[in-house]
Protein backbone atom coordinates (compact mmCIF):
# COMPACT_ATOMS: atom_id res chain seq x y z
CA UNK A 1 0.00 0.00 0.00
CA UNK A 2 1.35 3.33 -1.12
CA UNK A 3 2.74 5.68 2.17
CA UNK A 4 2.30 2.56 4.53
CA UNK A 5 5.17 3.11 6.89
CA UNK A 6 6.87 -0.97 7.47
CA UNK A 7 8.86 -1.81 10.57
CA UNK A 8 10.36 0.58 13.27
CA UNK A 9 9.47 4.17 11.49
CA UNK A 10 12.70 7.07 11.93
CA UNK A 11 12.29 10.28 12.82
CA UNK A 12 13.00 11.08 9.16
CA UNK A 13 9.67 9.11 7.64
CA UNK A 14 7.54 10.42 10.29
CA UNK A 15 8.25 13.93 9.28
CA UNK A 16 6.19 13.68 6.17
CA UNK A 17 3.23 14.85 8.11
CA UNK A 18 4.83 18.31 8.62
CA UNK A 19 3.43 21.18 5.65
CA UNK A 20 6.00 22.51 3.49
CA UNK A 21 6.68 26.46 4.42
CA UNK A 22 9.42 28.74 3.18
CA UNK A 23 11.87 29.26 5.58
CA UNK A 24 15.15 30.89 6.24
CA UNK A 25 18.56 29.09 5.49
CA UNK A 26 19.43 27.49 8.93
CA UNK A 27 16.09 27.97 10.23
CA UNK A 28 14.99 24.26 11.98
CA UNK A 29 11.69 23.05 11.10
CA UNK A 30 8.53 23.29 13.53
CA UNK A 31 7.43 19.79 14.90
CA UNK A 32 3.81 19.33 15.13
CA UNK A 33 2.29 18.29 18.20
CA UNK A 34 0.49 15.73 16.70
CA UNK A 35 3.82 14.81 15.81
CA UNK A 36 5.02 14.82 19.00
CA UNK A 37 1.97 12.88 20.70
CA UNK A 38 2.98 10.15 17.71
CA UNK A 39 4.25 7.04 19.78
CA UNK A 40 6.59 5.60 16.94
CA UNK A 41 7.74 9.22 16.78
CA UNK A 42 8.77 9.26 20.61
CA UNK A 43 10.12 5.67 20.21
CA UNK A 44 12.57 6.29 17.22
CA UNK A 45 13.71 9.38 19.08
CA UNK A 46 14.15 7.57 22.17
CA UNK A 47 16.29 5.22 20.07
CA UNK A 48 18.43 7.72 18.61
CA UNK A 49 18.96 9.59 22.17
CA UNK A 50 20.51 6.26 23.40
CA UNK A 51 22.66 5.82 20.75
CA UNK A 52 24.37 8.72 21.01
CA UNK A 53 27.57 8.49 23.07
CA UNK A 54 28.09 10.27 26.40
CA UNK A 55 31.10 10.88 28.64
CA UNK A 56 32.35 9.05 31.20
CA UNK A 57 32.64 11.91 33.88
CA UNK A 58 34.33 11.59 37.34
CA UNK A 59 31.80 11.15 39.77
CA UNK A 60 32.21 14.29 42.56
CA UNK A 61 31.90 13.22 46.26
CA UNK A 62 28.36 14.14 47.63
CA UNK A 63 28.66 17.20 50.01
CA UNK A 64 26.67 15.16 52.61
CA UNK A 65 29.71 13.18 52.37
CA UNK A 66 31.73 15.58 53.73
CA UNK A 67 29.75 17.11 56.75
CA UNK A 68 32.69 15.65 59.45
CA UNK A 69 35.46 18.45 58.27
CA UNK A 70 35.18 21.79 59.48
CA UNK A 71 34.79 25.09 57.11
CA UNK A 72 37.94 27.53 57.89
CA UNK A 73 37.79 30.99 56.69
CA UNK A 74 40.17 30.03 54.17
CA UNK A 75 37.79 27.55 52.62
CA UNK A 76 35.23 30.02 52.74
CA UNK A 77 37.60 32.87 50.90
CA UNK A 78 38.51 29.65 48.58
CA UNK A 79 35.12 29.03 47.80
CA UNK A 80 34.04 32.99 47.04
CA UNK A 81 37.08 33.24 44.77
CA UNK A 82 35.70 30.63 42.85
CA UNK A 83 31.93 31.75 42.94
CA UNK A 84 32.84 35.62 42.22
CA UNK A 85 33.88 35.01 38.46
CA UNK A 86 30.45 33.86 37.62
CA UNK A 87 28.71 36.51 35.18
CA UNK A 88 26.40 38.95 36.11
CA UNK A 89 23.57 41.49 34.35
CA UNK A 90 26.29 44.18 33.82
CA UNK A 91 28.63 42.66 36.68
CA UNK A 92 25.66 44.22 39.08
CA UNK A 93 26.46 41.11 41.27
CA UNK A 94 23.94 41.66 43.75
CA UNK A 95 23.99 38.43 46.42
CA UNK A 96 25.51 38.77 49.64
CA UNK A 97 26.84 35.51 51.51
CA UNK A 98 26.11 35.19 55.14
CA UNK A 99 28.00 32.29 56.75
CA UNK A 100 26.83 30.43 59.95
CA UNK A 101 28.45 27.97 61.67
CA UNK A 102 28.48 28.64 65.19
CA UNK A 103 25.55 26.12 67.08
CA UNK A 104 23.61 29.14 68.87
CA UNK A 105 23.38 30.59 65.22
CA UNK A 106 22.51 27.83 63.27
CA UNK A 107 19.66 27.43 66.10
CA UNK A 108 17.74 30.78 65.04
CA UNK A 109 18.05 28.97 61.99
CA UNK A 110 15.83 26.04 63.03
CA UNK A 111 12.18 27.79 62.57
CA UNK A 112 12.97 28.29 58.79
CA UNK A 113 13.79 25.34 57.56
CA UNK A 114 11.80 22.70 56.15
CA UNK A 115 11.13 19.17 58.13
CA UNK A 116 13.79 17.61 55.93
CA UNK A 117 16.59 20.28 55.86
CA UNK A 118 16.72 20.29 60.00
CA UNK A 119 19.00 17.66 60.45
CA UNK A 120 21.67 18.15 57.82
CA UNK A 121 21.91 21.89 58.42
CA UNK A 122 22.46 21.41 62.65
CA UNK A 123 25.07 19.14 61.83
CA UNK A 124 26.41 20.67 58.89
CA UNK A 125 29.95 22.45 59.34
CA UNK A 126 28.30 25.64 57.84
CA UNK A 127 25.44 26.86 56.39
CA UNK A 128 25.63 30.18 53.91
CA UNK A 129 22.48 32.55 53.36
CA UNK A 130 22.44 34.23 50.51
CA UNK A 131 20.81 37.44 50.30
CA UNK A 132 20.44 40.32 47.55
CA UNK A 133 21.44 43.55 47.96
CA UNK A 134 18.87 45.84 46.28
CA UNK A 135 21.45 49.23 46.11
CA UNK A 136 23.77 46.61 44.28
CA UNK A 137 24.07 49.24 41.66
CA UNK A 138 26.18 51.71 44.05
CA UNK A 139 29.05 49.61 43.48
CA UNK A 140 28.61 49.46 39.22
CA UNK A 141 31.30 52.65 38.84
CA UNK A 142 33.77 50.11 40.43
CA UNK A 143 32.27 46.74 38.98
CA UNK A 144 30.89 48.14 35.61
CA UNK A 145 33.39 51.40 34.79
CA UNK A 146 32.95 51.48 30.98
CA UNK A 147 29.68 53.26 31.27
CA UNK A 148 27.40 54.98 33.09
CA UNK A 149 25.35 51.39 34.47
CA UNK A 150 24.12 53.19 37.75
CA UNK A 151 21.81 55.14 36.32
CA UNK A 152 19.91 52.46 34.43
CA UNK A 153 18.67 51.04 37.86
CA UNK A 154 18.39 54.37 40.00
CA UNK A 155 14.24 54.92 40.34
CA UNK A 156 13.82 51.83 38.55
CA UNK A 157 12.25 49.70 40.81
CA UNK A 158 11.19 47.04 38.47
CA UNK A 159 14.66 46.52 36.79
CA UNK A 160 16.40 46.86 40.46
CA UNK A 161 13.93 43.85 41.27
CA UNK A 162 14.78 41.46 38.40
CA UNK A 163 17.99 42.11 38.02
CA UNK A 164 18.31 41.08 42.41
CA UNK A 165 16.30 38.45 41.98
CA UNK A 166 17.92 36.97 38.38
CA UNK A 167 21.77 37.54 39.29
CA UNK A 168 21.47 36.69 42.76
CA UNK A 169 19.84 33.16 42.05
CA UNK A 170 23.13 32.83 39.35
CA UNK A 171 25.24 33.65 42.30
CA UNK A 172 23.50 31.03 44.64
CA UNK A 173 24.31 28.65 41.74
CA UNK A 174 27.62 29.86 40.87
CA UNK A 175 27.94 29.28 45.22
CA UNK A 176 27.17 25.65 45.05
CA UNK A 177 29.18 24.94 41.96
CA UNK A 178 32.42 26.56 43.68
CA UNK A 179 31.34 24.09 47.04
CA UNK A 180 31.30 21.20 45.42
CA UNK A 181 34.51 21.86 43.54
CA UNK A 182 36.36 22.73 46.37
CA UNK A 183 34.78 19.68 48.32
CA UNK A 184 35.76 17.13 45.34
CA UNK A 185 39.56 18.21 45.18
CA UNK A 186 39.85 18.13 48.86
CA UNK A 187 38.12 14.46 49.04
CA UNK A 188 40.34 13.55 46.36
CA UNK A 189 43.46 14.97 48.24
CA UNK A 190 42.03 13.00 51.33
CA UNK A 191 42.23 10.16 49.18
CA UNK A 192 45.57 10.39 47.90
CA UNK A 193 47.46 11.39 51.55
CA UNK A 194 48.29 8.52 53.78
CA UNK A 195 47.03 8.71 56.94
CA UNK A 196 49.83 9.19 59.37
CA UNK A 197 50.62 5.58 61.28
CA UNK A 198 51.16 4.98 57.21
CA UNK A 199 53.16 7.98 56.49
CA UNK A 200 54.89 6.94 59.54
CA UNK A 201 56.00 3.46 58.51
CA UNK A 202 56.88 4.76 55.05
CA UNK A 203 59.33 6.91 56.65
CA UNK A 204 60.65 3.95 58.82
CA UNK A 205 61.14 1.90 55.74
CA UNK A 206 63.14 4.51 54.00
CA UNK A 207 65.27 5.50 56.55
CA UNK A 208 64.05 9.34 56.57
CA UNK A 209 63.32 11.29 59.85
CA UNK A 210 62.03 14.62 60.34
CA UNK A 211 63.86 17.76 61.42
């Protein structure tokens, strides 16, 4: 029978539902969603999806893994110099970062969080707030020199809003990325450091001593 579609269709046969329409060189075609509800259509792109080969990634430790070493100010300044090159709307970079980790603060804490956060957060080494700072655009002359950004925001309440809101949640992101970073290379350093009755007994076996 003329048009039957036999055996497992492709993505390419089942796009002979979709009209013909002048379009713009490099401009992708429009699925239908008729198309898209198509079962053999979701099938043979399925199919394709898994044949496509991924990367084999290094898994990074979990940071729940981690919740037994303690958070110096260094790893704290290591972690912000990380987070702080993330981009901005016009390098406005609006969060601020509040770090707990004392007990009595991490207990005015408690009322905020959700059922399932209480635990890990009393026990974790720190916690960080992050907050937006909605005069962010005091500090564009130093963080945005090339032109005059301050005054786009200045009596703009809407703009000062969105921009908070959008480049602070980046920030929180850009926070969490910098975390797990600096928690993965100092698992894997962890990982590669004998512990010391080894170290110990290396130095035994070699002969060495230390000064």
């Amino acid at each position: 029978m003329r048009g039957k579609l036999v055996g497992v269709p492709t993505i390419a046969r089942l796009r002979h539902r979709l009209r013909p329409a002048k379009r713009r060189i490099g401009e992708q075609a429009p699925i239908s969603p008729s198309l898209l509800a198509d079962p053999r259509y979701l099938a043979a792109h399925e199919q394709t999806r898994r044949q496509v080969p991924r990367p084999n990634l290094p898994r990074s430790p979990h940071l729940q893994q981690l919740h037994g070493r303690p958070v110096s100010d260094d790893d704290i300044r290591a972690i912000y110099e990380l987070a702080k090159f993330g981009p901005t709307a016009a390098n406005t970079s609006p969060a601020r970062f509040l770090w707990v980790r004392s007990a009595e603060a991490k207990e005015k804490l408690r009322p905020t969080l959700a059922a399932g956060n209480v635990d890990k957060t009393m026990k974790a080494p720190a916690t960080v707030i992050v907050a937006a700072d909605y005069e962010f655009y005091e500090q564009l002359p130093k963080l945005f020199p090339h032109a005059d950004a301050r005054s786009w925001y200045v009596g703009n309440d809407a703009s000062i809003d969105a921009t908070a809101k959008q480049s602070g949640s980046l920030q929180a992101a850009y926070l969490i990325i910098a975390a797990r970073a600096s928690a993965s290379i100092a698992a894997r350093w962890a990982a590669s450091t004998p512990a010391p009755s080894t170290r110990r007994s290396l130095l035994a076996r070699s002969g060495s001593r230390r000064s």
